[in-house]
C-alpha atoms as a PDB file:
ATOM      1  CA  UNK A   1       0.000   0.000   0.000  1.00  0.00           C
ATOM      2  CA  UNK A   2       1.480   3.203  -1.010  1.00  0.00           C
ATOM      3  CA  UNK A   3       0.236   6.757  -0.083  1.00  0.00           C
ATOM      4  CA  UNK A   4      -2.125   8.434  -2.277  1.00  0.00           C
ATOM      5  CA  UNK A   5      -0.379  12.188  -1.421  1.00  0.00           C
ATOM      6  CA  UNK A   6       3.427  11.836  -2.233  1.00  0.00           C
ATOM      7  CA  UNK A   7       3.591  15.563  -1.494  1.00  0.00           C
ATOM      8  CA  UNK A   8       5.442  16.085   1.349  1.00  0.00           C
ATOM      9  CA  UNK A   9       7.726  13.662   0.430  1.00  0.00           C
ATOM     10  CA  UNK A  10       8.606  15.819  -2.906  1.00  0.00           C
ATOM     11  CA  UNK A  11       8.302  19.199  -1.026  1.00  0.00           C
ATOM     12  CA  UNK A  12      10.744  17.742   1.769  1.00  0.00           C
ATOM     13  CA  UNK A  13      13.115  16.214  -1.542  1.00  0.00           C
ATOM     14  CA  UNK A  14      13.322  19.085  -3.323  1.00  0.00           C
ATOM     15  CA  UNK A  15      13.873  21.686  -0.357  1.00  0.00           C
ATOM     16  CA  UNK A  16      14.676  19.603   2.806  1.00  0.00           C
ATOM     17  CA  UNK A  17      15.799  22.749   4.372  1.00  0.00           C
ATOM     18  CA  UNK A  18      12.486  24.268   4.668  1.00  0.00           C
ATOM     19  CA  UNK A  19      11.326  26.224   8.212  1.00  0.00           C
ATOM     20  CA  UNK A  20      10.621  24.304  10.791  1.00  0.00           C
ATOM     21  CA  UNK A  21       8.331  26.772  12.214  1.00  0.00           C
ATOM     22  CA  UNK A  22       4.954  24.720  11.764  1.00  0.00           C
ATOM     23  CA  UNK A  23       4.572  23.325  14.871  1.00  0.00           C
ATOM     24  CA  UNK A  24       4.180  19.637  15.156  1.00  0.00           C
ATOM     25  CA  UNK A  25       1.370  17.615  17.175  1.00  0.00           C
ATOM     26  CA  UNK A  26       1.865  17.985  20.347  1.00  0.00           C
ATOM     27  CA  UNK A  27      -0.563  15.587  22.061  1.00  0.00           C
ATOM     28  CA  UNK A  28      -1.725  11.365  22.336  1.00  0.00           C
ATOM     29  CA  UNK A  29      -4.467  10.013  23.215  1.00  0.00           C
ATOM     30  CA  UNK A  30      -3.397   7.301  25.639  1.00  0.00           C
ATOM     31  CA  UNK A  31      -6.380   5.270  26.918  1.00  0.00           C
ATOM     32  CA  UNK A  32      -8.567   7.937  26.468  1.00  0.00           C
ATOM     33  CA  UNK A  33      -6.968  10.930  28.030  1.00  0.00           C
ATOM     34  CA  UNK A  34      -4.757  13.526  26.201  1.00  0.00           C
ATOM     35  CA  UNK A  35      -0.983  13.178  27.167  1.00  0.00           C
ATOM     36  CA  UNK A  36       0.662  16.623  26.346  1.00  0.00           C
ATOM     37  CA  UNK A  37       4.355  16.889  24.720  1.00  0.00           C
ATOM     38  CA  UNK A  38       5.158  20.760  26.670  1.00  0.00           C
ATOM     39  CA  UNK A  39       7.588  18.937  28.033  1.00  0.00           C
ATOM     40  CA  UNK A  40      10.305  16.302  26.676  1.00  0.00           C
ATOM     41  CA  UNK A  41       9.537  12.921  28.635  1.00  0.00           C
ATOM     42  CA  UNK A  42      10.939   9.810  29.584  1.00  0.00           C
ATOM     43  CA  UNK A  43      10.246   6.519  28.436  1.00  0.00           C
ATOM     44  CA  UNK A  44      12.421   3.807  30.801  1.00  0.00           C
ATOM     45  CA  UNK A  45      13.373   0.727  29.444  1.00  0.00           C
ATOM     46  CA  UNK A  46      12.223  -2.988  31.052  1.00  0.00           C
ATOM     47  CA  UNK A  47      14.039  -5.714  29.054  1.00  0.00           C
ATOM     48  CA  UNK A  48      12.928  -8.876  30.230  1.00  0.00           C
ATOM     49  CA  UNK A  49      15.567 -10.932  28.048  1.00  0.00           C
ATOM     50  CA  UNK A  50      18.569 -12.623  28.700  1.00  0.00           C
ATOM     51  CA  UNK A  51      20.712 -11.330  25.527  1.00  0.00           C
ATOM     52  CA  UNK A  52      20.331  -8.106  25.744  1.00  0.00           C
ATOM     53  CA  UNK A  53      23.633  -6.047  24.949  1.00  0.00           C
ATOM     54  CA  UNK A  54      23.388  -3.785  28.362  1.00  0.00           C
ATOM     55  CA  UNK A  55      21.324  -4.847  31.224  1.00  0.00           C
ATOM     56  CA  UNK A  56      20.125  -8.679  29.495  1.00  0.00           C
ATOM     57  CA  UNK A  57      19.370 -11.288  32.225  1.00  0.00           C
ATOM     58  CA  UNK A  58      18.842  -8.670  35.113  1.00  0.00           C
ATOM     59  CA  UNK A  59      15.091  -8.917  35.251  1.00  0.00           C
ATOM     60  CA  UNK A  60      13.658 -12.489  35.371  1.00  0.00           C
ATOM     61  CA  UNK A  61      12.282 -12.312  39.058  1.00  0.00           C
ATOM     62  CA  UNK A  62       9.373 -10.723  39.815  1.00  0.00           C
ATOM     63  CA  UNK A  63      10.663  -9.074  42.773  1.00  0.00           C
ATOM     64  CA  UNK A  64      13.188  -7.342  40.575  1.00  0.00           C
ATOM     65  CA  UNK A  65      10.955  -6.440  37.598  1.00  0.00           C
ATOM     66  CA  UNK A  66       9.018  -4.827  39.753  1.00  0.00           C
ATOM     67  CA  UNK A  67      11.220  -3.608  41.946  1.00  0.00           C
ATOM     68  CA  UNK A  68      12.710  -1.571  38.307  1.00  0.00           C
ATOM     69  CA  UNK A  69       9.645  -0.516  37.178  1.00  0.00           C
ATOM     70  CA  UNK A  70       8.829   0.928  40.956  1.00  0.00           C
ATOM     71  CA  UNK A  71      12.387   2.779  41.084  1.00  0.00           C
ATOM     72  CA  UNK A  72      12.087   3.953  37.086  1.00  0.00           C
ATOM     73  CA  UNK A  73       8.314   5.941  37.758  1.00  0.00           C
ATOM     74  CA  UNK A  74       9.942   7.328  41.050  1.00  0.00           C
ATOM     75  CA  UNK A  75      12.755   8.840  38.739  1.00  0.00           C
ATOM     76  CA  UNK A  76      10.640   9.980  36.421  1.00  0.00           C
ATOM     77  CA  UNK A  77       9.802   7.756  33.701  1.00  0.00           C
ATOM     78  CA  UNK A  78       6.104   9.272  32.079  1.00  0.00           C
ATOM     79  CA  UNK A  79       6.351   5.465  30.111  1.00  0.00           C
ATOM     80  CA  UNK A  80       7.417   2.106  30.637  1.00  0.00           C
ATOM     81  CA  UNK A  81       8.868   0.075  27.531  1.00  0.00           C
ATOM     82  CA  UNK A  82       8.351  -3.380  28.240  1.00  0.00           C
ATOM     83  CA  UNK A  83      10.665  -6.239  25.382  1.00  0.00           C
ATOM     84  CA  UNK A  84      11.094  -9.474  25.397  1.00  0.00           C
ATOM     85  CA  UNK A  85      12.944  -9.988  22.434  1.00  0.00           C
ATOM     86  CA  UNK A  86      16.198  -8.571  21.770  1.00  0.00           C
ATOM     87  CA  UNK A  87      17.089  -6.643  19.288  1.00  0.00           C
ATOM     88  CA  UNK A  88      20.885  -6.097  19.646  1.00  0.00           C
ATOM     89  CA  UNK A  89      22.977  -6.477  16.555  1.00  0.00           C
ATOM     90  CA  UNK A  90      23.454 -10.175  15.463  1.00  0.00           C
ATOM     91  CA  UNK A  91      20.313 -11.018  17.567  1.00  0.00           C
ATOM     92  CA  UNK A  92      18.253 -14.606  16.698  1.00  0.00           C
ATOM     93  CA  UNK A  93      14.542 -13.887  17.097  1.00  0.00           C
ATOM     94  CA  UNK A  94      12.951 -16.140  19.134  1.00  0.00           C
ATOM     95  CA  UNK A  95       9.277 -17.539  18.611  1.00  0.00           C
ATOM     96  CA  UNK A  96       6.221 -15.532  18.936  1.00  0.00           C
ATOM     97  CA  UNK A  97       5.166 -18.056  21.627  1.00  0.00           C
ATOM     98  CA  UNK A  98       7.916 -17.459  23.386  1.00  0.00           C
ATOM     99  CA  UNK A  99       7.490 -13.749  23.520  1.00  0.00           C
ATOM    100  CA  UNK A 100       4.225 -13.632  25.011  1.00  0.00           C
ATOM    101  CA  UNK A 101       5.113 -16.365  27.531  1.00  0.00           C
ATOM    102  CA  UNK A 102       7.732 -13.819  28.757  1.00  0.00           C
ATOM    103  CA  UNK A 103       5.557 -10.981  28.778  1.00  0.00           C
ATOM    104  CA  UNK A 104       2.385 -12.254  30.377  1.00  0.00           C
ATOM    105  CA  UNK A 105       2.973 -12.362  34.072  1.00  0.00           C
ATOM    106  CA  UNK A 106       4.979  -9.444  33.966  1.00  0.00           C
ATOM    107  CA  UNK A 107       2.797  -7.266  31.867  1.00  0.00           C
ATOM    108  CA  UNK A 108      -0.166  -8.748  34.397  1.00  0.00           C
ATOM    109  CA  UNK A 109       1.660  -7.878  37.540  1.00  0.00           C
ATOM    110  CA  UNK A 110       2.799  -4.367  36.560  1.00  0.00           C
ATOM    111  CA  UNK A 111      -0.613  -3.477  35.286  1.00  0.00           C
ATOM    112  CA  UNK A 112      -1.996  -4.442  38.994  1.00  0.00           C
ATOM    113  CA  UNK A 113       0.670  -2.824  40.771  1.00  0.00           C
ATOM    114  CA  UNK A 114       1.222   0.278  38.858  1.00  0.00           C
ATOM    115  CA  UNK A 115      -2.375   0.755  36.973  1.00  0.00           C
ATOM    116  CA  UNK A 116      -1.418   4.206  36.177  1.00  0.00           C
ATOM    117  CA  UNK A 117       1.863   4.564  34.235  1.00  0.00           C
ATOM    118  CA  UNK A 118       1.534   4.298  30.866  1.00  0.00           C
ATOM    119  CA  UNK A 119       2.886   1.155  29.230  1.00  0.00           C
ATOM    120  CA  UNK A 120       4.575   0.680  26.139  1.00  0.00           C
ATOM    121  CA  UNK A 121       5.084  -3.103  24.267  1.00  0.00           C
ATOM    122  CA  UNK A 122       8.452  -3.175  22.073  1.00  0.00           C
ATOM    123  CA  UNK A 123       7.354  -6.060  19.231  1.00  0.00           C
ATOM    124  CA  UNK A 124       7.307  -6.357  16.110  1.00  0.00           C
ATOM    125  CA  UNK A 125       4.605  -8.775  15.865  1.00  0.00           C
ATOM    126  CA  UNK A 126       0.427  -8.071  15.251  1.00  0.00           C
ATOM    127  CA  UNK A 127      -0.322 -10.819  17.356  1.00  0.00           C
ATOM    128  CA  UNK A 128       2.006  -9.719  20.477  1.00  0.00           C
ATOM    129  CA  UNK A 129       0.349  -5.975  20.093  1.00  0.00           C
ATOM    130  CA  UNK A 130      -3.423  -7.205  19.856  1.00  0.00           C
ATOM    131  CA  UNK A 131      -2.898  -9.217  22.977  1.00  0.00           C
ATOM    132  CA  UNK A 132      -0.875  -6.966  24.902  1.00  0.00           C
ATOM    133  CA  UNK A 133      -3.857  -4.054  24.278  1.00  0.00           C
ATOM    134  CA  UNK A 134      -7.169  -5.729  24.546  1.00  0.00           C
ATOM    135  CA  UNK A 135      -6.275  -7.941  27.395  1.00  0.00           C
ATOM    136  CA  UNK A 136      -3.537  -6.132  29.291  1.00  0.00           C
ATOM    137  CA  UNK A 137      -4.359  -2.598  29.000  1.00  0.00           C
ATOM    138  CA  UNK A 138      -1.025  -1.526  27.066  1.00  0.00           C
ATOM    139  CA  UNK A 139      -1.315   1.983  25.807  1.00  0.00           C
ATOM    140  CA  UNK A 140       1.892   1.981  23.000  1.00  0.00           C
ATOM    141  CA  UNK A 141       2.622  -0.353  20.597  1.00  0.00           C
ATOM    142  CA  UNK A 142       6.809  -0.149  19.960  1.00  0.00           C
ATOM    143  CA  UNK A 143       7.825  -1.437  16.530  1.00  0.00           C
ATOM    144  CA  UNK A 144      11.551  -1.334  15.487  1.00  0.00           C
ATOM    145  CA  UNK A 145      10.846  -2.332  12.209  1.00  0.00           C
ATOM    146  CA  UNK A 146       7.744  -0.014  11.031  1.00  0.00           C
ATOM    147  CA  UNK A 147       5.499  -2.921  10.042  1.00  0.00           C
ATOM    148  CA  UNK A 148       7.760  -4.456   7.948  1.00  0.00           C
ATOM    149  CA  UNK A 149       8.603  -7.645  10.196  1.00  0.00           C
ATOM    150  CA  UNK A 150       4.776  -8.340  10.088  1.00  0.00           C
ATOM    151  CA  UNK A 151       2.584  -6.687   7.237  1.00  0.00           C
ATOM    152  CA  UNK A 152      -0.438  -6.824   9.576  1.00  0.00           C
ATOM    153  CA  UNK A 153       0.686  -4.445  11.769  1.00  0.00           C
ATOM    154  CA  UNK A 154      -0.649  -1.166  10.456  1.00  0.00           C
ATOM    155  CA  UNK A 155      -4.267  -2.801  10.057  1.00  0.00           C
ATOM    156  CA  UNK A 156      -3.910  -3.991  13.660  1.00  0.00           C
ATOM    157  CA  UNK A 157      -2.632  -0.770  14.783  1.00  0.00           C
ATOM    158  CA  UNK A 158      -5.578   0.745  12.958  1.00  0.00           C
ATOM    159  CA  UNK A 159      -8.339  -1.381  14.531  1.00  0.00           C
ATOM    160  CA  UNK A 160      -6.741  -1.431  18.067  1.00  0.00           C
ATOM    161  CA  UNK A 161      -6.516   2.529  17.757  1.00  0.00           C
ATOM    162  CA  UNK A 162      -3.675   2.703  20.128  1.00  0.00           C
ATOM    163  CA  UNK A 163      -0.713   4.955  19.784  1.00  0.00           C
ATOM    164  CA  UNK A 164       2.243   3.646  17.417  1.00  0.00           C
ATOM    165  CA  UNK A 165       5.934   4.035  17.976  1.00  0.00           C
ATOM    166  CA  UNK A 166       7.415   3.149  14.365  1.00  0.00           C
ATOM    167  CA  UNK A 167      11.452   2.837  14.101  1.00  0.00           C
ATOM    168  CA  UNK A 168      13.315   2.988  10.695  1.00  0.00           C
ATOM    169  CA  UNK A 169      15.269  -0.076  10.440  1.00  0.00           C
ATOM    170  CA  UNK A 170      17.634  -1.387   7.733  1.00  0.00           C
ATOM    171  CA  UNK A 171      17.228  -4.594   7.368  1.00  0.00           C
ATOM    172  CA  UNK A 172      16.658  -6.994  10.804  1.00  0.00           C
ATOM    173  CA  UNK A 173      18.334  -7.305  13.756  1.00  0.00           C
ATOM    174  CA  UNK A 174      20.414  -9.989  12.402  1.00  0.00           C
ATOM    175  CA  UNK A 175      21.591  -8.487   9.210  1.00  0.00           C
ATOM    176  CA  UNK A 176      21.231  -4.749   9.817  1.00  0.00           C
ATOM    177  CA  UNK A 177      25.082  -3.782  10.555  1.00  0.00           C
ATOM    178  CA  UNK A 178      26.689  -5.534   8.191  1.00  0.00           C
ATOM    179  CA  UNK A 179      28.123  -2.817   5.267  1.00  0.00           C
ATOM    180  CA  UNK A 180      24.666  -0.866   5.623  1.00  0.00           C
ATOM    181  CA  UNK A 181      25.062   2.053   3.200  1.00  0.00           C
ATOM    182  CA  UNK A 182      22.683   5.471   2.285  1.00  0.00           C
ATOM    183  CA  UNK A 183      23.567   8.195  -0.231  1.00  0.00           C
ATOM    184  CA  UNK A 184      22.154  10.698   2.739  1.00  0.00           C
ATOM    185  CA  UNK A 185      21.068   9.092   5.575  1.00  0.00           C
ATOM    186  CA  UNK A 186      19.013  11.958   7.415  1.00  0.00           C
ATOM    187  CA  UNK A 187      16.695  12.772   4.205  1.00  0.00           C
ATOM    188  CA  UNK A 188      16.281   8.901   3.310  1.00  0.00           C
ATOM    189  CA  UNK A 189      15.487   7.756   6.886  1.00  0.00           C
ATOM    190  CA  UNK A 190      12.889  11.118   7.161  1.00  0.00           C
ATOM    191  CA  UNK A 191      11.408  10.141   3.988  1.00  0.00           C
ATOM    192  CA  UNK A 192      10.760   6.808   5.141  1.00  0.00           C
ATOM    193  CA  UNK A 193       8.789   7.623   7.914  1.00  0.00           C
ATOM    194  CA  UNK A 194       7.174  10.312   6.155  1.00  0.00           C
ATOM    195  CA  UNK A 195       5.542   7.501   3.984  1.00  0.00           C
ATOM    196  CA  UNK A 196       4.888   5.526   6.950  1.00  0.00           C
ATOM    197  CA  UNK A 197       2.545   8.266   8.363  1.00  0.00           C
ATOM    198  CA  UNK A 198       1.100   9.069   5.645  1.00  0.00           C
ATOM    199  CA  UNK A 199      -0.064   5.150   5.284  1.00  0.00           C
ATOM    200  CA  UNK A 200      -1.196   4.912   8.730  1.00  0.00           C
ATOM    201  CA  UNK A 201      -2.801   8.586   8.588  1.00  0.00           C
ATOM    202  CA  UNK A 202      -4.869   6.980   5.713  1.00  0.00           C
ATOM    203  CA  UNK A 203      -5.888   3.664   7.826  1.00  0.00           C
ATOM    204  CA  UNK A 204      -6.978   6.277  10.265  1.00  0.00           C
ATOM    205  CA  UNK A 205      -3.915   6.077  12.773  1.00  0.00           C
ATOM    206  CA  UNK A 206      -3.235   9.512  14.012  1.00  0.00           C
ATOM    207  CA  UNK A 207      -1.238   9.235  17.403  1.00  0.00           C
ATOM    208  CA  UNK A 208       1.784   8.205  15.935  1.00  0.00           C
ATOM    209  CA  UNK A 209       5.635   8.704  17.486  1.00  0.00           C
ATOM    210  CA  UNK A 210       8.676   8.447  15.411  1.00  0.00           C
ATOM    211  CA  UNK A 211      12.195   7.019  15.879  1.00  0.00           C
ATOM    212  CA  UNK A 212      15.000   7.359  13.148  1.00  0.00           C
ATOM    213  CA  UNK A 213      16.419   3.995  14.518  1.00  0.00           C
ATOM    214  CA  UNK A 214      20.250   4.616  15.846  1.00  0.00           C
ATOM    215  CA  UNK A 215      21.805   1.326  15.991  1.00  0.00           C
ATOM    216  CA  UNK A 216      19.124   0.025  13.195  1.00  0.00           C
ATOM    217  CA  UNK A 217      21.417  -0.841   9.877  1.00  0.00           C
ATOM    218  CA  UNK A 218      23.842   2.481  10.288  1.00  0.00           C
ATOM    219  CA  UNK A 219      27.340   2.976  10.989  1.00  0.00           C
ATOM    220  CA  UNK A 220      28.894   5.402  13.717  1.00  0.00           C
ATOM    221  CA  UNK A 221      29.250   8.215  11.359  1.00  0.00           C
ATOM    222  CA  UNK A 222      25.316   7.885  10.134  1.00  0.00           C
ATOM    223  CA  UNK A 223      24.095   7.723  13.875  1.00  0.00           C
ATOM    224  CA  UNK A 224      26.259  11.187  14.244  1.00  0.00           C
ATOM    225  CA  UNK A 225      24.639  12.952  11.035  1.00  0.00           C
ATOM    226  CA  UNK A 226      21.626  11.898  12.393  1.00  0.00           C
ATOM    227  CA  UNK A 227      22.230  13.172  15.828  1.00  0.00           C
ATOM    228  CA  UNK A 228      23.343  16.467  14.968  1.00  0.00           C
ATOM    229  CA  UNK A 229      20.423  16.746  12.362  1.00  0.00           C
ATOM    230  CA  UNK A 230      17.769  15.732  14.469  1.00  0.00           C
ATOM    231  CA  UNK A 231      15.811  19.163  14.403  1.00  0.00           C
ATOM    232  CA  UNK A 232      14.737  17.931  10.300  1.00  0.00           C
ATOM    233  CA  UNK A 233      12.627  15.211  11.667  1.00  0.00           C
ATOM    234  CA  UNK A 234      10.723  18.356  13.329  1.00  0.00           C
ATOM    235  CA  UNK A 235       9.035  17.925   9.625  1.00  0.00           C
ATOM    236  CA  UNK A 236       7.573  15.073  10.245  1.00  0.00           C
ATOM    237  CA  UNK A 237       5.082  16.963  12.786  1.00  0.00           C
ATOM    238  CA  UNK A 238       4.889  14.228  15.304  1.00  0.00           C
ATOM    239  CA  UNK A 239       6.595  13.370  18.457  1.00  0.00           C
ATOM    240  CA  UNK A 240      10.172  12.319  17.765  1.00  0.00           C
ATOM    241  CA  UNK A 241      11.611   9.545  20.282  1.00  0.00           C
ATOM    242  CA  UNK A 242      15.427   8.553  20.489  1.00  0.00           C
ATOM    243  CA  UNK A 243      16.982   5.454  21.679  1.00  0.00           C
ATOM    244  CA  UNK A 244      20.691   5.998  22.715  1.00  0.00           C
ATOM    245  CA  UNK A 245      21.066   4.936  26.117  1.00  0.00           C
ATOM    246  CA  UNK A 246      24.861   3.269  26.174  1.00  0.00           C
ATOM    247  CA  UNK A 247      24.511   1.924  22.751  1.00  0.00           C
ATOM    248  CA  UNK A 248      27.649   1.287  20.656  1.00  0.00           C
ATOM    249  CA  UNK A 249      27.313   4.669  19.169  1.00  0.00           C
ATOM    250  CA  UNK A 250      28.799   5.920  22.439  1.00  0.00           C
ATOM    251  CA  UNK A 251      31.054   3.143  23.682  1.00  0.00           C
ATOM    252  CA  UNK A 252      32.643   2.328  20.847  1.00  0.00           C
ATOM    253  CA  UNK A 253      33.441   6.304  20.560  1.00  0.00           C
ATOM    254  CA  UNK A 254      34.768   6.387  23.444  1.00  0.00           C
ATOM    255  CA  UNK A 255      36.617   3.443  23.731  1.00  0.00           C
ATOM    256  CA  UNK A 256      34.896   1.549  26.640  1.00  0.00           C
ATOM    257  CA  UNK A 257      31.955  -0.788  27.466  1.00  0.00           C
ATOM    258  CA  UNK A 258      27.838  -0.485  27.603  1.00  0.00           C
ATOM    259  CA  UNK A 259      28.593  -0.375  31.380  1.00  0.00           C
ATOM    260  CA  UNK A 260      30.893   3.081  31.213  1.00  0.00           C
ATOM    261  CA  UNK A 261      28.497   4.541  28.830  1.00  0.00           C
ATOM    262  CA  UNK A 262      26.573   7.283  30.822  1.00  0.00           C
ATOM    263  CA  UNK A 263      28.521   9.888  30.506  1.00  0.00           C
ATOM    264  CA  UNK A 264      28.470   9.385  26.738  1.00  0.00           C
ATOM    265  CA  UNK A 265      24.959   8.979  26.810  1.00  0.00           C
ATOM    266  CA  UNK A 266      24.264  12.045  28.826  1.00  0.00           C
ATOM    267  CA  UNK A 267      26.082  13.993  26.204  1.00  0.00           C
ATOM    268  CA  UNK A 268      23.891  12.583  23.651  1.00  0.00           C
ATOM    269  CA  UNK A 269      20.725  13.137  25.223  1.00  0.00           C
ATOM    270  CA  UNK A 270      21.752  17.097  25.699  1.00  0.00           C
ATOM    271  CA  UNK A 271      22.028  17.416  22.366  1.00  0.00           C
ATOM    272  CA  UNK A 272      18.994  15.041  21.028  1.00  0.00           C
ATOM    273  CA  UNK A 273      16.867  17.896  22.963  1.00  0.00           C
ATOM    274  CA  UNK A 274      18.598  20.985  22.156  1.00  0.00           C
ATOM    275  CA  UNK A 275      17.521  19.510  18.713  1.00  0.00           C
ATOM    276  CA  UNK A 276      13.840  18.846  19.698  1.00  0.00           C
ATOM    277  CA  UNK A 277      13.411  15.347  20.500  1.00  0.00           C
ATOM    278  CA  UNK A 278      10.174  14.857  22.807  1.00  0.00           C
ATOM    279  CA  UNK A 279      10.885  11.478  23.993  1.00  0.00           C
ATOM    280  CA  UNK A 280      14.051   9.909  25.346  1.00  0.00           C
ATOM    281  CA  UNK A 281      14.024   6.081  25.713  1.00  0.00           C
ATOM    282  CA  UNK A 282      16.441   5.492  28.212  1.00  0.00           C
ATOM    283  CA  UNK A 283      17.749   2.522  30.846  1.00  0.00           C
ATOM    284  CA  UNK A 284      18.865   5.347  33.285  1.00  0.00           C
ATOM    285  CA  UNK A 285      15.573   7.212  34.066  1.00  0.00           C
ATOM    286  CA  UNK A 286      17.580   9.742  36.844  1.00  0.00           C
ATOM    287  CA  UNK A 287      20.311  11.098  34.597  1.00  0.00           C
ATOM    288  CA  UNK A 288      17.675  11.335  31.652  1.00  0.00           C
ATOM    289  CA  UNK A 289      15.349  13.669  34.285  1.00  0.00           C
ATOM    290  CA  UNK A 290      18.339  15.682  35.581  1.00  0.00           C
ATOM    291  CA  UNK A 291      19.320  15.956  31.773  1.00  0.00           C
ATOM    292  CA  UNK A 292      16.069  17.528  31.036  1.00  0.00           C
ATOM    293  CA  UNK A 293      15.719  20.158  34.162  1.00  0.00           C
ATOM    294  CA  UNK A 294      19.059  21.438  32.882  1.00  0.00           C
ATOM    295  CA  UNK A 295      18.205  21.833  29.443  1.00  0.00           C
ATOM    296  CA  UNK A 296      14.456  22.877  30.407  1.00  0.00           C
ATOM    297  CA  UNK A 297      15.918  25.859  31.987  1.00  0.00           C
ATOM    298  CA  UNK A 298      17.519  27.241  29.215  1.00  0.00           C
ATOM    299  CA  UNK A 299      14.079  27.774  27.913  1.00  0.00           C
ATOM    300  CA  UNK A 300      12.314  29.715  30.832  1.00  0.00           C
END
């Protein structure tokens, strides 16, 4: 399915340098009320697999899932992003059956304890998203790969009519780093997702987030262009999210490990909101809050 209205995408291609004074949407409707972007916000990440390249294998308990979810909304975390497949570099995806049998008593217990934060699925999968909404009371749907993992996505995301994170991805997680290549990498990944929304805006999908994917199929020196160019995907007129929290972005800039990678990541985050990002997905919710008051005041 393509879109019928290609013209954004040949206004953007043949003056990508356009104002960026339009403002972009600034609200979602999450389980019926209206959650307001004023502010940039924090989405903490809950990884409940055991390959995952940072914190893999740390929450399998209850006691500690729970205990992480607890500590992340006392931080600050407006969302929890619950995964239970990984999607690191090199990564074998497991089963769908196998994703929902991690995610079901988790996902159950949260929603009882906590029945008010927000929660956010990362799949990739139709069947994972319909489940996770209608029986679990999930309010995001998280897909790294924009639909194109499971072509029923959109038309599930369109009859669930529940808010849609979609991630530009080259290639899957097992393929996407090797030699991945782009002639410009900022105005192909923002045309991408401009097509994307305009699909979805077509199905009727309106409360849509987007995430240019660093990590997804591009090399250190694409994830920089992108960084420092982040204020084009204000074009897009929806919420923009970033995932850099200690990826290899940082460490292997720096020279260290996932686990010496806040500093780095700090750094990052400074400038991903200087630039305009709304949301920061992040596996350190208190440095990603103190990161925002400090910014946030340079706009009072």
């Amino acid at each position: 399915m393509k879109p019928k209205d290609k013209s954004f995408l040949n206004s953007y291609k043949d003056n990508p340098d356009r104002g960026f004074s339009e403002r972009k949407m600034s609200q979602l409707n999450l389980r019926g009320h209206l959650f307001s972007f004023e502010k940039p916000c924090i989405m903490g990440i809950l990884n409940l697999t055991p390959d995952s390249f940072y914190d893999g294998g740390r929450y399998q308990k209850s006691s500690d899932i729970l205990g992480q979810v607890k500590m992340m909304i006392e931080e600050g975390a407006h969302f929890i992003d619950i995964g239970a497949v990984s999607s690191r570099p090199s990564a074998k995806l497991i089963s769908e059956k196998e994703e929902l049998e991690r995610l079901l008593k988790p996902v159950s217990e949260i929603r009882k304890i906590f029945p008010d934060i927000y929660l956010s699925i990362d799949t990739f999968r139709s069947g994972i998203a319909k489940i996770m909404v209608q029986d679990y009371e999930v309010d995001i749907i998280n897909d790294i790969s924009a639909g194109e993992l499971d072509k029923n996505m959109f038309s599930v995301i369109a009859d669930l009519q529940v808010p849609y994170i979609m991630m530009h991805m080259k290639g899957n997680p097992e393929n996407m780093q090797e030699t991945p290549t782009y002639g410009n990498v900022v105005k192909e990944v923002v045309a991408y997702l401009a097509e994307k929304i305009q699909i979805l805006n077509q199905m009727g999908v309106n409360d849509l987030i987007a995430d240019p994917g660093f990590g997804f199929g591009k090399t250190l020196d694409h994830n920089y262009k992108m960084l420092g160019s982040l204020d084009v995907f204000s074009l897009l007129k929806i919420p923009l999210m970033v995932g850099l929290s200690r990826k290899s972005m940082i460490f292997n800039l720096l020279g260290n490990s996932p686990d010496d990678a806040l500093t780095g990541t700090t750094a990052a985050h400074t400038i991903a909101l200087m630039k305009g990002v709304d949301i920061l997905r992040v596996h350190d919710v208190k440095a990603a809050s103190e990161v925002i008051k400090v910014v946030e005041k340079l706009n009072d």
